[in-house]
C-alpha atoms as a PDB file:
ATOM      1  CA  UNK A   1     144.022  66.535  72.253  1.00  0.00           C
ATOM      2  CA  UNK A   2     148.026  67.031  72.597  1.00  0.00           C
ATOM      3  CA  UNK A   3     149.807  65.100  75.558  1.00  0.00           C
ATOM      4  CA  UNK A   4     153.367  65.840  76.385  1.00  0.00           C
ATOM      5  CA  UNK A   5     155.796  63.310  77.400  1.00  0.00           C
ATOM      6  CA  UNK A   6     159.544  63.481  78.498  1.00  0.00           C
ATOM      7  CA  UNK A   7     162.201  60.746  77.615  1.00  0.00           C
ATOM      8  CA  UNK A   8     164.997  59.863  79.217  1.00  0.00           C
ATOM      9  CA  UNK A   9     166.042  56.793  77.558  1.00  0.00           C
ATOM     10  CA  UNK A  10     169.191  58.444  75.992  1.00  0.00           C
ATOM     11  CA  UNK A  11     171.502  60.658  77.816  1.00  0.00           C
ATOM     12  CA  UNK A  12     169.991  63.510  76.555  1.00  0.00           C
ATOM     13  CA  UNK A  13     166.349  64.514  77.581  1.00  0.00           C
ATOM     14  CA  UNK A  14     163.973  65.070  75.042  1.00  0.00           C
ATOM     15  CA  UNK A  15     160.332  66.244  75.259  1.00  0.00           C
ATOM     16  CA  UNK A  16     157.687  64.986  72.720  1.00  0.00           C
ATOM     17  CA  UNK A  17     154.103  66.587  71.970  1.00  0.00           C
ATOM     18  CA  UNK A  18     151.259  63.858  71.050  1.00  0.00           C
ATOM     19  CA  UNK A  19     148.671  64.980  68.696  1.00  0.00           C
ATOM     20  CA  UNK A  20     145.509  62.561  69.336  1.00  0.00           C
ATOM     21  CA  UNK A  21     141.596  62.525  68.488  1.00  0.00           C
ATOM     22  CA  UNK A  22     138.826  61.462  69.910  1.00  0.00           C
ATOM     23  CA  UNK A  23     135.526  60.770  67.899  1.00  0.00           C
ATOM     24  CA  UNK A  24     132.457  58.176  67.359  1.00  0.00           C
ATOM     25  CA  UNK A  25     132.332  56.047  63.925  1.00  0.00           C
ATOM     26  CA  UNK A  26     129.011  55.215  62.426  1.00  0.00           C
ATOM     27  CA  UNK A  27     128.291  52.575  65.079  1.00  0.00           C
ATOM     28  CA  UNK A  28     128.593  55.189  67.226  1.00  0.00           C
ATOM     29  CA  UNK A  29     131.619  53.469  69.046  1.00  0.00           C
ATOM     30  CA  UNK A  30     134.402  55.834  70.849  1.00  0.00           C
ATOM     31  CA  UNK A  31     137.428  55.738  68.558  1.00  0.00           C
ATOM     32  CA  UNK A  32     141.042  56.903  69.123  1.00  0.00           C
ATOM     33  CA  UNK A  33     144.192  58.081  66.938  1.00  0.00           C
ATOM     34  CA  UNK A  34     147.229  59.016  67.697  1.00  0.00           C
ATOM     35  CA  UNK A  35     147.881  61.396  64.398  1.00  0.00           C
ATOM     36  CA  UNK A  36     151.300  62.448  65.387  1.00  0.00           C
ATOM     37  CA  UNK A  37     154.400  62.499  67.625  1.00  0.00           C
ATOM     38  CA  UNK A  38     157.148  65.512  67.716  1.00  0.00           C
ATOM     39  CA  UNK A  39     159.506  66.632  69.520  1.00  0.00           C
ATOM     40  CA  UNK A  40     158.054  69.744  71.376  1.00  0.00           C
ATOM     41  CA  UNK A  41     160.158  73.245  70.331  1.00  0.00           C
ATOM     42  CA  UNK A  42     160.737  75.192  73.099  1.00  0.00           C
ATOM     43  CA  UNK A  43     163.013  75.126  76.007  1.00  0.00           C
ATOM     44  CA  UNK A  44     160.017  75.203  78.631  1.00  0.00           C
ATOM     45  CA  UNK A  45     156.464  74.003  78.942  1.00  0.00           C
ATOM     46  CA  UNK A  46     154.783  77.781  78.784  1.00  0.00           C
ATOM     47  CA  UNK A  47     151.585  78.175  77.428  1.00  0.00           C
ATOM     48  CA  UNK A  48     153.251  80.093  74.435  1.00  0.00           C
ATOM     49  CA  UNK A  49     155.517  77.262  73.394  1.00  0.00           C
ATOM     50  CA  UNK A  50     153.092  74.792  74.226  1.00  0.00           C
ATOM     51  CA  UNK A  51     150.049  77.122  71.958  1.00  0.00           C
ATOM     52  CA  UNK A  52     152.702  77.536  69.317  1.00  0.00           C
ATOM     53  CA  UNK A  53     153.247  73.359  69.060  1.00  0.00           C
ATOM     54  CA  UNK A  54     149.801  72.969  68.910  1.00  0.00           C
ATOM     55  CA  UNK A  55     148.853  75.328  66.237  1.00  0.00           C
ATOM     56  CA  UNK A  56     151.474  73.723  63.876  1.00  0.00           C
ATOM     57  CA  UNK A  57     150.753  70.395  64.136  1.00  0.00           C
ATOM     58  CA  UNK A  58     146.952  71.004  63.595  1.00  0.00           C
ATOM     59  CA  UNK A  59     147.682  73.524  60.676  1.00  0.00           C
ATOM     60  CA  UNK A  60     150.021  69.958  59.236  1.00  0.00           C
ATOM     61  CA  UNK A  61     146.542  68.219  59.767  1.00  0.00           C
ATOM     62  CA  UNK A  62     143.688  70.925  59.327  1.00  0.00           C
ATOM     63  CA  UNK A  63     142.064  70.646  61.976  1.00  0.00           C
ATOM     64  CA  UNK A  64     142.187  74.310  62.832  1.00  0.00           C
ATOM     65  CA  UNK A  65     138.090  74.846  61.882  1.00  0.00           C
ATOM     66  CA  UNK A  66     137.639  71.661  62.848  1.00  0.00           C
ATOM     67  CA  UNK A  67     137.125  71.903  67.000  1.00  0.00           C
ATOM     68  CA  UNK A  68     134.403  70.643  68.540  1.00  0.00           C
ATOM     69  CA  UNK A  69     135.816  70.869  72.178  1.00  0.00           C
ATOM     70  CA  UNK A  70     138.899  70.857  73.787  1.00  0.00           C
ATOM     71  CA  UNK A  71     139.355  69.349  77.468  1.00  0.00           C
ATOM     72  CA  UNK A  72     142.414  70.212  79.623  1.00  0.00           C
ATOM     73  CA  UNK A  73     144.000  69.471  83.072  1.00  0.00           C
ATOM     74  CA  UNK A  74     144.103  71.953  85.618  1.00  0.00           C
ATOM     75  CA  UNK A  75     147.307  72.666  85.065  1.00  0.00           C
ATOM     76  CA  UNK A  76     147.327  76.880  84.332  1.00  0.00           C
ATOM     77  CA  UNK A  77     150.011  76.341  81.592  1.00  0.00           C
ATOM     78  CA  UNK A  78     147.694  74.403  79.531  1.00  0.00           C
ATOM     79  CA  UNK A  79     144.531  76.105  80.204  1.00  0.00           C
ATOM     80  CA  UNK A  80     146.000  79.477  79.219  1.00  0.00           C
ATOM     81  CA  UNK A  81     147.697  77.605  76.061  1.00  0.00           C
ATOM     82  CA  UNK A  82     143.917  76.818  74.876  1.00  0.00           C
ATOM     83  CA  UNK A  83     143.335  80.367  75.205  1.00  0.00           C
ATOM     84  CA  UNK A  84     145.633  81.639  73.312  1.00  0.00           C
ATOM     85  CA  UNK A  85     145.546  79.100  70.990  1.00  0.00           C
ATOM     86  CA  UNK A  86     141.495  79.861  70.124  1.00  0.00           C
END
């Protein structure tokens, strides 16, 4: 899963792009991670930019074959990001 965020804390705004996943251990219990945290390259949200920040971080962690589903807003940016990105 990727998340965006925007911070404002400094005077200059900076958009991030989380990197998370979702799975069960052995018990079968719902586990978590956050596996990484960048600063998103691009100067908008477009699907492009967005498919582009995606595909690098999970190339960093090989996850590229790894998919098992992907779940999205509604938001069109996003939706047509996970088509490209596929």
């Amino acid at each position: 899963m990727a998340d965006m965020r925007t911070s404002d804390a400094s005077s200059q705004v900076t958009d991030f792009i989380i990197l998370t996943c979702q799975g069960v251990n052995k018990e079968f219990q719902l586990k978590s991670y956050c596996l990484e945290v960048c600063p998103f390259e691009g100067d908008s949200h477009s699907a492009e930019n967005i498919a582009h920040n995606m595909h690098m971080m999970c190339l960093e962690w090989q996850l590229l074959d790894k998919f098992v589903a992907v779940v999205t807003e509604n938001a069109r940016n996003i939706a047509k990001a996970i088509d490209e990105f596929d």
